[in-house]
C-alpha atoms as a PDB file:
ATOM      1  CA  UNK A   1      -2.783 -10.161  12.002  1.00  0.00           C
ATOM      2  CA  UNK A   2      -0.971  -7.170  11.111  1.00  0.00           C
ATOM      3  CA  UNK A   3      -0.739  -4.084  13.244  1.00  0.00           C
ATOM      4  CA  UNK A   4      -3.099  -1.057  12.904  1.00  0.00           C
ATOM      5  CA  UNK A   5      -0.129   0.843  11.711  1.00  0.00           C
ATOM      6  CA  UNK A   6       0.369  -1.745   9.184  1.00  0.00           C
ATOM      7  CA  UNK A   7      -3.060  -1.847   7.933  1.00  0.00           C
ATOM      8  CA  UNK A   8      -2.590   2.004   7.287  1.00  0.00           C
ATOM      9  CA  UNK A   9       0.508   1.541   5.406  1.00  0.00           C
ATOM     10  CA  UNK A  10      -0.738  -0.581   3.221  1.00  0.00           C
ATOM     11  CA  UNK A  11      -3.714   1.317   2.497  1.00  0.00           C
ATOM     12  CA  UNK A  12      -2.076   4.199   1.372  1.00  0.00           C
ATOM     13  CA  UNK A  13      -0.093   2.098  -0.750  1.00  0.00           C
ATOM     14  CA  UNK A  14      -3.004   0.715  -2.166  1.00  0.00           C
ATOM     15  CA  UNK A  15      -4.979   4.387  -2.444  1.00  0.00           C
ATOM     16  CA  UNK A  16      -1.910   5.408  -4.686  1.00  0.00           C
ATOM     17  CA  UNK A  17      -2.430   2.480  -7.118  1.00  0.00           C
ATOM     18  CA  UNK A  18      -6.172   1.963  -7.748  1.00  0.00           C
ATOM     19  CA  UNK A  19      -8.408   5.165  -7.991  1.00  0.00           C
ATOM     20  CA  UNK A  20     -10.585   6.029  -4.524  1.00  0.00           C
ATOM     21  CA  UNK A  21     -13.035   8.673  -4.847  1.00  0.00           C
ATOM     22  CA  UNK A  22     -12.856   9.175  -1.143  1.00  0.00           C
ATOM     23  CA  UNK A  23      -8.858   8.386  -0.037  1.00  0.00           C
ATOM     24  CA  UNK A  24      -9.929   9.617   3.452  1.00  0.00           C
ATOM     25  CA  UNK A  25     -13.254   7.073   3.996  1.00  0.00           C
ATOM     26  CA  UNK A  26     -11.015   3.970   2.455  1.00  0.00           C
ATOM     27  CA  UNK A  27      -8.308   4.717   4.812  1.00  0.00           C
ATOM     28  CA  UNK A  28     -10.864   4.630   8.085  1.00  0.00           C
ATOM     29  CA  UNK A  29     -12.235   1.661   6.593  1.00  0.00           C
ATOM     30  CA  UNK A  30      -8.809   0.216   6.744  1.00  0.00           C
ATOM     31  CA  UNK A  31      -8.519   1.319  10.257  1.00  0.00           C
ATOM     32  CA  UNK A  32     -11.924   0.259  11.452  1.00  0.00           C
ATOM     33  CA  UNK A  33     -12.095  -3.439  12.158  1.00  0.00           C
ATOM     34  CA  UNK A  34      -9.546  -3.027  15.171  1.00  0.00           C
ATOM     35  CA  UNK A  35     -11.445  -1.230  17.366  1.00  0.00           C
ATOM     36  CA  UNK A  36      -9.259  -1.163  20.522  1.00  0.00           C
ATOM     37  CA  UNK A  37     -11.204  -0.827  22.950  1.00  0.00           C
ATOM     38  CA  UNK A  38     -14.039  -3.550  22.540  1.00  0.00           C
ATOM     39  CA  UNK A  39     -15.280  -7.082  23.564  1.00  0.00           C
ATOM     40  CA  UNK A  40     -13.610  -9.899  22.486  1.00  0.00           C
ATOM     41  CA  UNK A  41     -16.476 -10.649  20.729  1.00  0.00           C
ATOM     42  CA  UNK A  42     -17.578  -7.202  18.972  1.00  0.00           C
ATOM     43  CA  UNK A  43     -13.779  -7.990  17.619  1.00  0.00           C
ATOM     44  CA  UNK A  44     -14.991 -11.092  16.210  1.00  0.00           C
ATOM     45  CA  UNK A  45     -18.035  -9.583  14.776  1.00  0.00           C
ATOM     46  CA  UNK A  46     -16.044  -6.734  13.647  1.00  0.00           C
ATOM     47  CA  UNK A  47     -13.734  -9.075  11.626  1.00  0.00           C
ATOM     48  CA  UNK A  48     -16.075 -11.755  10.335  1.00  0.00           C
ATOM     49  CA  UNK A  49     -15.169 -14.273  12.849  1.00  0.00           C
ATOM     50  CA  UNK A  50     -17.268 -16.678  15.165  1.00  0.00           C
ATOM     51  CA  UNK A  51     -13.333 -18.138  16.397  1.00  0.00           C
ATOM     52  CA  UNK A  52      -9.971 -16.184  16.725  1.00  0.00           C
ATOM     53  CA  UNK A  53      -8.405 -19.056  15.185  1.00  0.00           C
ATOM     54  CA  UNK A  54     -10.410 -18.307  11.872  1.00  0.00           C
ATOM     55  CA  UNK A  55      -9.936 -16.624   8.947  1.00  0.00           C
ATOM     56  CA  UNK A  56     -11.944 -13.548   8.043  1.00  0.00           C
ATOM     57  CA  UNK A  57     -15.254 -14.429   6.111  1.00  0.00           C
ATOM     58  CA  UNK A  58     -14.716 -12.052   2.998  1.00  0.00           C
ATOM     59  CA  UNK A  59     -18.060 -13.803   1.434  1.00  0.00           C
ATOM     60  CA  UNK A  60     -20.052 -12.960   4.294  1.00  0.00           C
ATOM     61  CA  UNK A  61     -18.543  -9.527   4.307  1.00  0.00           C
ATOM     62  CA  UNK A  62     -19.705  -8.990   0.249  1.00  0.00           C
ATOM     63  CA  UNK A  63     -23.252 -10.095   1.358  1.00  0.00           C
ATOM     64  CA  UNK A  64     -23.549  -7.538   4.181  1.00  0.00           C
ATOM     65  CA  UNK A  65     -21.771  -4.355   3.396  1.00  0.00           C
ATOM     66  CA  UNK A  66     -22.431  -1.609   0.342  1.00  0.00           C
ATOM     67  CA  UNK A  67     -18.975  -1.695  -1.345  1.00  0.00           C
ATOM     68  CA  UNK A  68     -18.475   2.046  -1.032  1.00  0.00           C
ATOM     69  CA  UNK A  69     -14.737   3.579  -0.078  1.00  0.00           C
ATOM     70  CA  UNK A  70     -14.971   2.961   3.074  1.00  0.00           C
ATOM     71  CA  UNK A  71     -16.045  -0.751   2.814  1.00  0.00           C
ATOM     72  CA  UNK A  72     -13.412  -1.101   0.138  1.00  0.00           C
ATOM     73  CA  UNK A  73     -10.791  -0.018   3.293  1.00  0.00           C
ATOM     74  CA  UNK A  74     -12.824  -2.920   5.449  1.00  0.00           C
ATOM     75  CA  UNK A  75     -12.528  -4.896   3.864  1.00  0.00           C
ATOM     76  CA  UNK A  76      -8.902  -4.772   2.363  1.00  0.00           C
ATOM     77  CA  UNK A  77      -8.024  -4.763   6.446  1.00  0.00           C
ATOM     78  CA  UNK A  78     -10.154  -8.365   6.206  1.00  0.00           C
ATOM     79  CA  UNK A  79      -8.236  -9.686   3.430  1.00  0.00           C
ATOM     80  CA  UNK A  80      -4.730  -8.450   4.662  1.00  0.00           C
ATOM     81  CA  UNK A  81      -5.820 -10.404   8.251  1.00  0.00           C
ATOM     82  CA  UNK A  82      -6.338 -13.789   6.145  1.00  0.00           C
ATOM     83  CA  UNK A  83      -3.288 -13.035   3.877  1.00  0.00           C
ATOM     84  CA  UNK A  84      -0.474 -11.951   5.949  1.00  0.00           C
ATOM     85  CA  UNK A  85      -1.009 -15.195   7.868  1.00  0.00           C
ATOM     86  CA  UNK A  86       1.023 -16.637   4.561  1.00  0.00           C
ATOM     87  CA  UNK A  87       3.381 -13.809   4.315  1.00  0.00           C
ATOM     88  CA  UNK A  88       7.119 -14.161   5.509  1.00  0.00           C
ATOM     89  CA  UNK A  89       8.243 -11.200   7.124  1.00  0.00           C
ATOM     90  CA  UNK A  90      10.889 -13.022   9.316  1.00  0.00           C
ATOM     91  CA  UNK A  91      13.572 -10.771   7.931  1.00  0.00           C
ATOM     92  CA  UNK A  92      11.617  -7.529   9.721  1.00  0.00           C
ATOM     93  CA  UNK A  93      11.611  -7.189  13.062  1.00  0.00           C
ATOM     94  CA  UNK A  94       8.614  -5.087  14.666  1.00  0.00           C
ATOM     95  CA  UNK A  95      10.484  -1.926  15.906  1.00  0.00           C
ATOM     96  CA  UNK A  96      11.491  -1.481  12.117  1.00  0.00           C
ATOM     97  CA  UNK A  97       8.272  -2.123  11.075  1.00  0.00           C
ATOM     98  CA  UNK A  98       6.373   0.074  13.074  1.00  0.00           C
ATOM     99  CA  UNK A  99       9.616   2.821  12.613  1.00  0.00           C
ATOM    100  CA  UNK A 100       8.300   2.333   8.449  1.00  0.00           C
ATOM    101  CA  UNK A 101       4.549   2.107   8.971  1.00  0.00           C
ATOM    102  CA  UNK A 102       4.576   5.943  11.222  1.00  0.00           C
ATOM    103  CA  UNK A 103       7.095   7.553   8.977  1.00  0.00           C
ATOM    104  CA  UNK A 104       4.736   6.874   5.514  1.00  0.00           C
ATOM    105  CA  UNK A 105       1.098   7.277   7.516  1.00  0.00           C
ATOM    106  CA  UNK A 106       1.885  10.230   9.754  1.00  0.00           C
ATOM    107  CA  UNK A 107       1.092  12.897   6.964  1.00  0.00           C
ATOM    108  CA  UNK A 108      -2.406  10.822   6.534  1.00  0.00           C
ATOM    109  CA  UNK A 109      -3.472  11.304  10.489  1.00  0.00           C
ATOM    110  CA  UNK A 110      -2.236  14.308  10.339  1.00  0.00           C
ATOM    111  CA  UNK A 111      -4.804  15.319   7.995  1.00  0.00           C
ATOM    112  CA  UNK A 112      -7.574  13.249   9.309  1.00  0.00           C
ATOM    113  CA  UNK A 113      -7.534  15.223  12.310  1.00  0.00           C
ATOM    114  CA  UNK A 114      -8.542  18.311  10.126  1.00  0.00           C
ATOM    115  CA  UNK A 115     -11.969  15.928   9.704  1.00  0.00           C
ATOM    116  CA  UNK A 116     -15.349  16.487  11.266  1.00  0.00           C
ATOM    117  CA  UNK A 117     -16.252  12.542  11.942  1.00  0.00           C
ATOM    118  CA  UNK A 118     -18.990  10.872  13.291  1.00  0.00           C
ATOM    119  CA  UNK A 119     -20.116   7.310  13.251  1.00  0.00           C
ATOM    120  CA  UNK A 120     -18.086   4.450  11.610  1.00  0.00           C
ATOM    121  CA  UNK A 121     -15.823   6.861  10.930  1.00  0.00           C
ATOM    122  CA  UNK A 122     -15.220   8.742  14.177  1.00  0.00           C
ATOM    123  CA  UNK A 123     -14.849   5.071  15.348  1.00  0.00           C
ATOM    124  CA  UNK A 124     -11.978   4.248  13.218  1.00  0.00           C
ATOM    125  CA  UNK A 125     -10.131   7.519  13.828  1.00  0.00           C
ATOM    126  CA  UNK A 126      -9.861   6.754  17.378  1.00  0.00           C
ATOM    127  CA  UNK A 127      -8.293   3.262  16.389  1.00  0.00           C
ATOM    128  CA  UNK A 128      -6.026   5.811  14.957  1.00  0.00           C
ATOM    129  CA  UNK A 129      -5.607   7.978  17.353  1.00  0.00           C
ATOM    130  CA  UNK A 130      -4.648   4.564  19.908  1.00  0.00           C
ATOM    131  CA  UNK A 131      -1.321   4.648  17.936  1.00  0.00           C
ATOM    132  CA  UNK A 132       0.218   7.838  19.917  1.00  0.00           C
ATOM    133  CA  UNK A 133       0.466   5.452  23.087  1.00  0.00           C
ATOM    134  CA  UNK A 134       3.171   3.359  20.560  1.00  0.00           C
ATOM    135  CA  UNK A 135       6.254   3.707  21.970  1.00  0.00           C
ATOM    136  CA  UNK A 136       8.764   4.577  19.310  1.00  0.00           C
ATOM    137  CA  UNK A 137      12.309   3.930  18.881  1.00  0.00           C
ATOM    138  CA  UNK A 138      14.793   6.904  18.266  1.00  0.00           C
ATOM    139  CA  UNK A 139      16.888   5.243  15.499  1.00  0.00           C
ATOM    140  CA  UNK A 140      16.802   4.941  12.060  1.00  0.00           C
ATOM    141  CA  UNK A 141      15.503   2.043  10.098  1.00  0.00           C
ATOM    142  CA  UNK A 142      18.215   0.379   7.591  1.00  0.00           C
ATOM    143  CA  UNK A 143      18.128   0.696   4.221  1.00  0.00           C
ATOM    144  CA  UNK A 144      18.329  -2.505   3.506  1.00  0.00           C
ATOM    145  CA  UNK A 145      15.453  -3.806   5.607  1.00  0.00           C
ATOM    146  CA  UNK A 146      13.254  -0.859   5.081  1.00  0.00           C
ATOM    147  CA  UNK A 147      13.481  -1.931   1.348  1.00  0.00           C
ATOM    148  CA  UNK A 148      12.568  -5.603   2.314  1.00  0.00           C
ATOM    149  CA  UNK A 149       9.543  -3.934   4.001  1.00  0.00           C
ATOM    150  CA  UNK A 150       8.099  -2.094   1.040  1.00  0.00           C
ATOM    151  CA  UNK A 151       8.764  -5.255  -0.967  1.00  0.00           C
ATOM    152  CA  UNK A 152       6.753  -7.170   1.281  1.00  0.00           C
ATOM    153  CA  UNK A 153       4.159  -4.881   1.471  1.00  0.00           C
ATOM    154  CA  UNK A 154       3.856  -3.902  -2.045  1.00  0.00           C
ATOM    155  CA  UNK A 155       3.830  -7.572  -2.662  1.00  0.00           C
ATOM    156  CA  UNK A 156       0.543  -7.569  -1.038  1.00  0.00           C
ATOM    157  CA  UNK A 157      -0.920  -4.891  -2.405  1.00  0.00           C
ATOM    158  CA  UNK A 158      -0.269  -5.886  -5.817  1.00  0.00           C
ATOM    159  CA  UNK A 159      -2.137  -9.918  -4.925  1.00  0.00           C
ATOM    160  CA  UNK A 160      -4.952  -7.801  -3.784  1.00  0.00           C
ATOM    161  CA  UNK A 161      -5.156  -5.686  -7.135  1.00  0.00           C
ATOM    162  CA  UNK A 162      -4.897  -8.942  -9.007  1.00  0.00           C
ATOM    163  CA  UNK A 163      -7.885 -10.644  -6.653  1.00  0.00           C
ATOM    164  CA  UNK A 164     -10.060  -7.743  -6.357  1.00  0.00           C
ATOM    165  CA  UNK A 165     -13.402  -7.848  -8.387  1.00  0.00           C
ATOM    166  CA  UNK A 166     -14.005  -4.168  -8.533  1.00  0.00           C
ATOM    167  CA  UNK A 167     -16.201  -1.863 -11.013  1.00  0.00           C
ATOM    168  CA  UNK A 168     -15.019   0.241 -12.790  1.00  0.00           C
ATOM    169  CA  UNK A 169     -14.509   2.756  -9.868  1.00  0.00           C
ATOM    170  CA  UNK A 170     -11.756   0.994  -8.772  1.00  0.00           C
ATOM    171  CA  UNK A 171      -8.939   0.676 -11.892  1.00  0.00           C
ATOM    172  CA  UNK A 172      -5.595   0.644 -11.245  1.00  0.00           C
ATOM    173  CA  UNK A 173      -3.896   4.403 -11.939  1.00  0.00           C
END
């Protein structure tokens, strides 16, 4: 499973590509399965899961959650979890992604500070707010593997635009 910071990335990839009424509620929802400071269990629960070893239950998701913005960010996290599982990013290492992931999401946290949140969504902004502890590197990513990055994640946000079911809320922009 992909990092928080990863999860963000990709949702703002994805919130520039379909249209989101509410940008801000999908990207919490993105944020709010990896709630960091929880039972192993409520983590389970969180993500669908009786077993770490399994794979997110997306159908028992659709049954239990209003698809709204902020369950579209859920459960895109949930999908990403079972997806990147198949996803080669040997060519990355995880300084350069997490170097990536906080140079595009920074703007986005920055703003969701501005917020007044409370409930699901306060939740998920502290997930958020977990990433300052992240130690970061002081060098710059390469060009040639920060390109590899957005290839690999636009890759996935494009399988999830082809797999998603949505109403007509959702079209691509």
């Amino acid at each position: 499973m992909p990092k928080i910071h990863t999860h963000l990335h990709l949702a703002l990839k994805l919130s520039k590509k379909i249209n989101i009424s509410d940008v801000d509620s999908f990207f919490l929802g993105s944020a709010y399965p990896d709630a960091w400071k929880t039972s192993t269990e409520k983590s389970l629960q969180y993500h669908y899961k009786k077993e770490a070893y399994e794979e997110c239950n997306l159908e028992a998701f659709m049954k239990n959650e209003p698809m709204d913005d902020f369950n579209l960010g859920y459960y895109f996290h949930l999908w990403i979890d079972n997806r990147i599982l198949e996803t080669d990013t040997s060519d990355i290492n995880k300084q350069d992604c997490l170097i990536c992931d906080m140079e595009a999401i920074l703007p986005m946290i920055q703003h969701l500070r501005e917020l007044k949140l409370s409930g699901k969504r306060y939740e998920a902004f502290q997930n958020i707010l977990c990433l300052e502890s992240e130690p970061m590197l002081l060098y710059r990513v390469p060009e040639m593997r920060k390109k590899k990055y957005e290839e690999i994640l636009d890759k996935l946000v494009n399988e999830f635009i082809k797999e998603l079911c949505y109403d007509s809320t959702y079209t691509t922009k």
